[in-house]
Protein backbone atom coordinates (compact mmCIF):
# COMPACT_ATOMS: atom_id res chain seq x y z
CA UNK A 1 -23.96 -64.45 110.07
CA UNK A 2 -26.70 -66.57 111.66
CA UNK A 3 -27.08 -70.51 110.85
CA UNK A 4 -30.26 -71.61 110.49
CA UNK A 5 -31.84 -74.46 109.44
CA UNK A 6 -35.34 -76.52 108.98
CA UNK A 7 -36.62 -80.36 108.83
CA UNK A 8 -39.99 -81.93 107.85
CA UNK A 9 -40.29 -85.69 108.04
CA UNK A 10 -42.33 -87.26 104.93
CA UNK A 11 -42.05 -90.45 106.63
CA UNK A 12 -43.40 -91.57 110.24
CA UNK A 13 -40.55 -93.52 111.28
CA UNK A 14 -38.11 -90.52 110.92
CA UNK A 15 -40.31 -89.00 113.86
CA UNK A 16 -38.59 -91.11 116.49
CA UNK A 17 -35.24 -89.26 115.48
CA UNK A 18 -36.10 -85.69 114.67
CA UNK A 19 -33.82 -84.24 117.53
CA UNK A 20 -31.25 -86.15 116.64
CA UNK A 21 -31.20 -85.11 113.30
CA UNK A 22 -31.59 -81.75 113.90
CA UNK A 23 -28.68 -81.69 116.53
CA UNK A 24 -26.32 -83.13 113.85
CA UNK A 25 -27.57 -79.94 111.75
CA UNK A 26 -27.08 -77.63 114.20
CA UNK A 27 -23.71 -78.74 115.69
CA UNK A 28 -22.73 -77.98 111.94
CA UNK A 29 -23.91 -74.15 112.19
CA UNK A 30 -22.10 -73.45 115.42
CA UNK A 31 -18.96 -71.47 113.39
CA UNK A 32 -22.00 -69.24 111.82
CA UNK A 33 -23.68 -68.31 115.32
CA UNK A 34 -21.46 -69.12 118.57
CA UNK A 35 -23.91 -66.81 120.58
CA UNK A 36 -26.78 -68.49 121.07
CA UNK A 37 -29.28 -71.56 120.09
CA UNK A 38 -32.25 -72.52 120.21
CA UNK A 39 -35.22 -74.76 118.15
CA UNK A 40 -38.83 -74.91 117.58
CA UNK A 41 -40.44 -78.52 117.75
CA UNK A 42 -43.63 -79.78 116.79
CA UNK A 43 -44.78 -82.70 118.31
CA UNK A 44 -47.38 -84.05 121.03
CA UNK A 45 -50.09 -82.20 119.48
CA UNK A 46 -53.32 -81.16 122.61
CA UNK A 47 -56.65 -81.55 121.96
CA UNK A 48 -58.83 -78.76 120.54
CA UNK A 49 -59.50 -76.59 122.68
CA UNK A 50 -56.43 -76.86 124.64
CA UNK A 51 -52.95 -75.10 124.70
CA UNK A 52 -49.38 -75.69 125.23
CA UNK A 53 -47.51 -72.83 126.06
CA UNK A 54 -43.19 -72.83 126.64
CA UNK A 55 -42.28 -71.10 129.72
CA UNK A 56 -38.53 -69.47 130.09
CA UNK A 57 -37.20 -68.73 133.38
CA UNK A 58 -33.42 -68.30 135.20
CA UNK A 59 -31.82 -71.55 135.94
CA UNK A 60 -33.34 -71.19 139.73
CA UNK A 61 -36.93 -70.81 138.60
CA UNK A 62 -39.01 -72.83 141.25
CA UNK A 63 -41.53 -74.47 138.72
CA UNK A 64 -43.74 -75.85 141.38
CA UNK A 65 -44.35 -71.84 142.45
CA UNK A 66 -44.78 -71.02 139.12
CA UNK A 67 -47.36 -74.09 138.43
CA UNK A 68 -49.97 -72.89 141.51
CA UNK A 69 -49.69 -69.59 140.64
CA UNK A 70 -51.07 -70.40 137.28
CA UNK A 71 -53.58 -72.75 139.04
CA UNK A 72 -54.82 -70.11 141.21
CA UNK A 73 -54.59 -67.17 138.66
CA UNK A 74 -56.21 -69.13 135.94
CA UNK A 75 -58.40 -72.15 137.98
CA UNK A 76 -57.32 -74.18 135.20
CA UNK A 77 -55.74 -77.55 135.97
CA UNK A 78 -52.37 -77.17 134.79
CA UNK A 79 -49.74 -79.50 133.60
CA UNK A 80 -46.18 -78.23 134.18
CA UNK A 81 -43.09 -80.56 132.54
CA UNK A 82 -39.71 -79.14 133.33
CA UNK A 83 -37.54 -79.00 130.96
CA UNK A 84 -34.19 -77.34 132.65
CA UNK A 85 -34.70 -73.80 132.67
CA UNK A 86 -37.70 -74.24 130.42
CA UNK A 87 -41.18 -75.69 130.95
CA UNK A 88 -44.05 -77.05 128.61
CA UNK A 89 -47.11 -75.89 129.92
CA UNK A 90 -50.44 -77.60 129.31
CA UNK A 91 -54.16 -75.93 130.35
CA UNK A 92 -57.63 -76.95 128.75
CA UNK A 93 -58.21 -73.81 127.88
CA UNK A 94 -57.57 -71.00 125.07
CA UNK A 95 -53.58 -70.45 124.61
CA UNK A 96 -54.27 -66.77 123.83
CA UNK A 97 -55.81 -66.13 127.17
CA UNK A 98 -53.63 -68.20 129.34
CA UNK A 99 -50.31 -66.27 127.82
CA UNK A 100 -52.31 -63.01 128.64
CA UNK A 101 -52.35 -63.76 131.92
CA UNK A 102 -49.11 -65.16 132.27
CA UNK A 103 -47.42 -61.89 130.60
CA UNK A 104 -49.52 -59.60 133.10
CA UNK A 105 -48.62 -61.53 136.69
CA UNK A 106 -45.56 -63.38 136.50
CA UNK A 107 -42.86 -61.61 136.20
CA UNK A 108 -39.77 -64.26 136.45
CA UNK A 109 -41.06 -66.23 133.10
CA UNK A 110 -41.02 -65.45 129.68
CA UNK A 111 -43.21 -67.09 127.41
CA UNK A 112 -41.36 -68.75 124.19
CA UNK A 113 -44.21 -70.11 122.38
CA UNK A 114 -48.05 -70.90 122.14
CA UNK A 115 -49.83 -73.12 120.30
CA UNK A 116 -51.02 -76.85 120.08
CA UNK A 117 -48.12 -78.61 118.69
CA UNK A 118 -44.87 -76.15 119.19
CA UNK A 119 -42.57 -76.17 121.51
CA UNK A 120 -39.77 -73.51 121.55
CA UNK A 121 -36.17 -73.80 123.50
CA UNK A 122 -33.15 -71.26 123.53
CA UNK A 123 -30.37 -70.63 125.13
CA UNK A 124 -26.91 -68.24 125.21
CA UNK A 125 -24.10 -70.97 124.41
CA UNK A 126 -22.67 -72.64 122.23
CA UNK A 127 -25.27 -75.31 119.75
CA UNK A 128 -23.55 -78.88 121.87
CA UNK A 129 -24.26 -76.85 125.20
CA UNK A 130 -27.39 -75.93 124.20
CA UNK A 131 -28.45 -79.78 122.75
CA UNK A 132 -26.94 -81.05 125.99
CA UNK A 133 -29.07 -78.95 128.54
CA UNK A 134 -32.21 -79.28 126.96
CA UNK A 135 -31.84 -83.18 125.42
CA UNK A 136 -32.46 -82.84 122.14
CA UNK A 137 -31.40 -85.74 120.51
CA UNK A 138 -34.05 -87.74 122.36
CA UNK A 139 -36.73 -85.23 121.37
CA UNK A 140 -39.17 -86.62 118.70
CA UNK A 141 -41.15 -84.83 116.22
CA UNK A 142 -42.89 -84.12 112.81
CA UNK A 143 -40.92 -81.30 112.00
CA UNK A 144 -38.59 -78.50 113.33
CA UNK A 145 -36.40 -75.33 113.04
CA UNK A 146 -33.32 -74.72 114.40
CA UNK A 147 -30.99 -71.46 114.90
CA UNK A 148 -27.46 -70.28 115.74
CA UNK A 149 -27.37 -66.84 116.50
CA UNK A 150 -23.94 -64.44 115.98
CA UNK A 151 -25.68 -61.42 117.41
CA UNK A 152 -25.37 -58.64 115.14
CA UNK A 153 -28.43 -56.07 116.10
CA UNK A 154 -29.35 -56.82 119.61
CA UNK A 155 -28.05 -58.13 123.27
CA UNK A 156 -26.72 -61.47 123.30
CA UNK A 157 -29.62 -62.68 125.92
CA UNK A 158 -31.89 -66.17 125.94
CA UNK A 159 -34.78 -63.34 125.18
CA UNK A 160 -32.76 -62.45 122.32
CA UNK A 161 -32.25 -65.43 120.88
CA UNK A 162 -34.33 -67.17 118.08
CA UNK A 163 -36.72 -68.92 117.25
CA UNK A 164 -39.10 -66.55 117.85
CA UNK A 165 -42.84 -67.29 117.99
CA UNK A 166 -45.96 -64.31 117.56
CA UNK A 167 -48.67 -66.25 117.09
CA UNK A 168 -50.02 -70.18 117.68
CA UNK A 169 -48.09 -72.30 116.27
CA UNK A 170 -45.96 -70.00 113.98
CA UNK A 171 -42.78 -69.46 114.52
CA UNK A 172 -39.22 -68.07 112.55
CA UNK A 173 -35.64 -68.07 112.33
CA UNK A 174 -34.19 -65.90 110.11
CA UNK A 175 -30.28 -64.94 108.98
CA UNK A 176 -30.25 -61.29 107.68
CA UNK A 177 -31.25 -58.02 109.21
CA UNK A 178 -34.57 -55.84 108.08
CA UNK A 179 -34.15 -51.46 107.98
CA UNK A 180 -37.67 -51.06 108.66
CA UNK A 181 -38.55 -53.02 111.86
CA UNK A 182 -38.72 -50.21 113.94
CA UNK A 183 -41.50 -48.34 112.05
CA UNK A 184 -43.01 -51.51 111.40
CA UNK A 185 -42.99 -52.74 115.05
CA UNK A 186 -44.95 -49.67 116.18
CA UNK A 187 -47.55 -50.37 113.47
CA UNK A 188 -48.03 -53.48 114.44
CA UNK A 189 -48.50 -52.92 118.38
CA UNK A 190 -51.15 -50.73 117.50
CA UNK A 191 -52.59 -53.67 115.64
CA UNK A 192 -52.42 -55.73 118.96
CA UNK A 193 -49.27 -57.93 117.96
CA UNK A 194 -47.31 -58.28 121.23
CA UNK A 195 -43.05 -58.25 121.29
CA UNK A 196 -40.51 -58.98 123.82
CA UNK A 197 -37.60 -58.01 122.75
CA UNK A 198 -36.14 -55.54 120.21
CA UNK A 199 -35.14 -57.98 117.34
CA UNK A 200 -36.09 -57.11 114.14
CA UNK A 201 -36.61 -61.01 113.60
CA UNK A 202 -39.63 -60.85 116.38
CA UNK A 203 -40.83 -58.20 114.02
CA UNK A 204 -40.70 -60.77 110.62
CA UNK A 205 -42.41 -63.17 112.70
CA UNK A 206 -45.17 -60.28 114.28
CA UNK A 207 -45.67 -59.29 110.43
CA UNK A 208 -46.75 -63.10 109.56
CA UNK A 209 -48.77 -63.40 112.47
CA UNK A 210 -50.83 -59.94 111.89
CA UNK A 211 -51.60 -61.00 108.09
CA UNK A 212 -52.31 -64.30 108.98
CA UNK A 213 -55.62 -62.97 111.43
CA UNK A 214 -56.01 -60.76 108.71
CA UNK A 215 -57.52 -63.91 107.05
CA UNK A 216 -54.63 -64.66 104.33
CA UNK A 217 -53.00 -68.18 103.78
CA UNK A 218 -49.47 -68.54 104.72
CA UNK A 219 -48.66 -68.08 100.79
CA UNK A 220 -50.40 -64.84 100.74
CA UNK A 221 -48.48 -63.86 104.19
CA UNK A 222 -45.44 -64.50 102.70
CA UNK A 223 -46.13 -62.79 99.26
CA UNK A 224 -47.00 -59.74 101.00
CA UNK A 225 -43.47 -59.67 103.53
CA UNK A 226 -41.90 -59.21 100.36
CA UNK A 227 -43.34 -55.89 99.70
CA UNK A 228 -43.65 -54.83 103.20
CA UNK A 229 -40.21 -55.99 105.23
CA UNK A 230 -37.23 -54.43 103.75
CA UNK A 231 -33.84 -55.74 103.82
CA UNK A 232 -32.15 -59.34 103.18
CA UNK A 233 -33.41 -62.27 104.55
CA UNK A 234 -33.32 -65.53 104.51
CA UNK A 235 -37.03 -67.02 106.41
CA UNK A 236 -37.98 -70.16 107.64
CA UNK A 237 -41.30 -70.38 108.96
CA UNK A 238 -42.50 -72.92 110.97
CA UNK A 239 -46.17 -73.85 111.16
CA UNK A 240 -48.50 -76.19 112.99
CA UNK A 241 -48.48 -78.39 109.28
CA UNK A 242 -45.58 -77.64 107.94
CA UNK A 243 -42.60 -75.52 107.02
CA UNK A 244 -41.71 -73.07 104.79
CA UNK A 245 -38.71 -70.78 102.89
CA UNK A 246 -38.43 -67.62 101.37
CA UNK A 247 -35.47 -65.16 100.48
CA UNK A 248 -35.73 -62.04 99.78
CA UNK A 249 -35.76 -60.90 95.65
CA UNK A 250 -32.02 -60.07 96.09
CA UNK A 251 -30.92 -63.40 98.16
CA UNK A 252 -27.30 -62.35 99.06
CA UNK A 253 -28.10 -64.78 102.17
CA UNK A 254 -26.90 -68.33 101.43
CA UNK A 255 -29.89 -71.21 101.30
CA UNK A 256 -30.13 -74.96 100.31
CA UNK A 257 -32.85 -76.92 99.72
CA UNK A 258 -32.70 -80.89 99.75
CA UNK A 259 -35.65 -83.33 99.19
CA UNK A 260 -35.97 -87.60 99.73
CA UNK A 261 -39.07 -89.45 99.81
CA UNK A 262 -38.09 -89.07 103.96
CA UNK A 263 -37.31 -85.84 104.87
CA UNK A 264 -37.40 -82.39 103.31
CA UNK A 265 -34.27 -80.07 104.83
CA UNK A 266 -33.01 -76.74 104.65
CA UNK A 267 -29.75 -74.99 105.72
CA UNK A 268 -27.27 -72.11 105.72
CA UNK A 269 -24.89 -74.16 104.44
CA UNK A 270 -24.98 -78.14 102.66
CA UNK A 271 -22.51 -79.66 105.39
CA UNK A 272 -25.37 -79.25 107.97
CA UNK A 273 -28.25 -81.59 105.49
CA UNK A 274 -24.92 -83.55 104.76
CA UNK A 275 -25.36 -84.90 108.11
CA UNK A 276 -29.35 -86.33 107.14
CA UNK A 277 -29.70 -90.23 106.24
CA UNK A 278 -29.35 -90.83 102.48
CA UNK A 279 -28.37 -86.91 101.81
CA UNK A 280 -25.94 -88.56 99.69
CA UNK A 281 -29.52 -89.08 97.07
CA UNK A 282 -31.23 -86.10 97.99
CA UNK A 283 -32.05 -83.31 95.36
CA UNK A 284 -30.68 -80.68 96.14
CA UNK A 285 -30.87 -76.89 94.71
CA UNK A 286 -30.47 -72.99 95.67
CA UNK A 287 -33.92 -71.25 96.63
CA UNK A 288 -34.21 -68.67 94.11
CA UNK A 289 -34.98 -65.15 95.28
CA UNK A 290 -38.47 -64.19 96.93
CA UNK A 291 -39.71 -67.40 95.78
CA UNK A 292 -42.04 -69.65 98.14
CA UNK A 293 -41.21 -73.22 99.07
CA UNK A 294 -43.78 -74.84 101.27
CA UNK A 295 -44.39 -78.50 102.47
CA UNK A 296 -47.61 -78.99 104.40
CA UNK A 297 -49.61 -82.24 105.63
CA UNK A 298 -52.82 -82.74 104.40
């Protein structure tokens, strides 16, 4: 019984108060997933060319260790930005390589997303305690997911938790549960997609990422996860342009859409985009089963 939820600003000067808004929507959700939190920002986009990577540690990481490590490993000049037990991670280089390396000789960090605008935080704890440690509502943004996790197929752990992000710049959250991530995970290693945990979530968001170097648009991704990942779901898929929702052609998983000339939102339930400036004029509808809904910049 996950919450989860997504925002895309249509208008620059919501971008100052993305965390903010996406706190209020998450504080909402926190009877739906008590477990666990966490949310995928995209903001502070690096060059081409360059990567930012989110680190995860334990709450005694020593950040300055972990930054010359990386300096040595990788003689790249890297940029470290603690973020309590997280870090953002910059290097002028490729983010693939860089996480390679990372996953291979450091052992006390996990690595919760790649890419060259995302940036990914969980936690176990309640939504508030999870806003709180990580500052949220001062985070800015273009647009964002958000999650609140009641753990249902897997350890309640910060590893566990969602978003979850398998390739640059994509990430998911997802309420529901798949039957055939297991077979599909083991496909999928052997087509070089790399998991940390044993969520069947990581899996949806492994899937996306493997079609997507395949060469298909998003769309086409997500057209083909509806023949491939069995189950219920409800997916929202975060991208370096945009966002994205699909359910699956059954939908027994609850989803609203709502749409200003500001914002674009979706939730688990309305009272979370009830908490969005004018929500009051939104439009607002049901996403009908294994339908797309995408919003993109140019």
């Amino acid at each position: 019984m996950c919450g989860i939820m997504g925002l895309y600003t249509k208008s620059p000067d919501l971008e100052q108060n993305l965390g903010a808004m996406l706190s209020d929507m998450l504080i909402q959700m926190t009877d739906r997933g008590p477990d666990s939190a966490g949310f995928a920002l995209y903001h502070d986009p690096v060059n081409e060319g360059s990567a930012k990577i989110t680190l995860q540690g334990d709450d005694d990481v020593d950040w300055q260790v972990i930054r010359d490590s990386i300096n040595n490993g990788l003689h790249s000049a890297a940029v470290l930005k603690p973020v309590a037990n997280h870090a953002v991670l910059t290097l002028d280089m490729e983010g693939e390589e860089a996480a390679k390396w990372i996953e291979r000789n450091l052992e006390s960090v996990n690595i919760t997303s790649v890419g060259n605008s995302i940036e990914i935080f969980k936690e176990k704890g309640l939504p508030d305690q999870v806003i709180n440690k990580f500052n949220l509502a001062s985070m800015s943004g273009t647009h964002a997911l958000g999650h609140t996790r009641m753990a249902t197929e897997s350890a309640v752990t910060t590893e566990h938790s969602h978003p979850f992000s398998t390739g640059l710049d994509l990430c998911l959250v997802h309420n529901g549960s798949l039957s055939n991530h297991n077979q599909l995970r083991e496909k999928l290693r052997k087509e070089g997609i790399r998991f940390q945990t044993d969520n069947d979530s990581e899996v949806a968001a492994g899937y996306l990422t493997w079609r997507l170097s395949q060469g298909a648009t998003l769309n086409e991704a997500l057209e083909a996860a509806l023949a491939d990942l069995d189950g219920f779901y409800t997916f929202a898929i975060g991208t370096r342009d945009g966002f994205a929702v699909l359910r699956d052609p059954i939908a027994c998983k609850p989803a609203v859409l709502a749409e200003t000339d500001d914002w674009v939102a979706m939730s688990s339930e309305y009272r979370a985009i009830a908490q969005l400036p004018n929500s009051e004029n939104a439009r607002i509808w049901e996403p009908e089963p294994a339908r797309i809904y995408s919003w993109e910049r140019d």
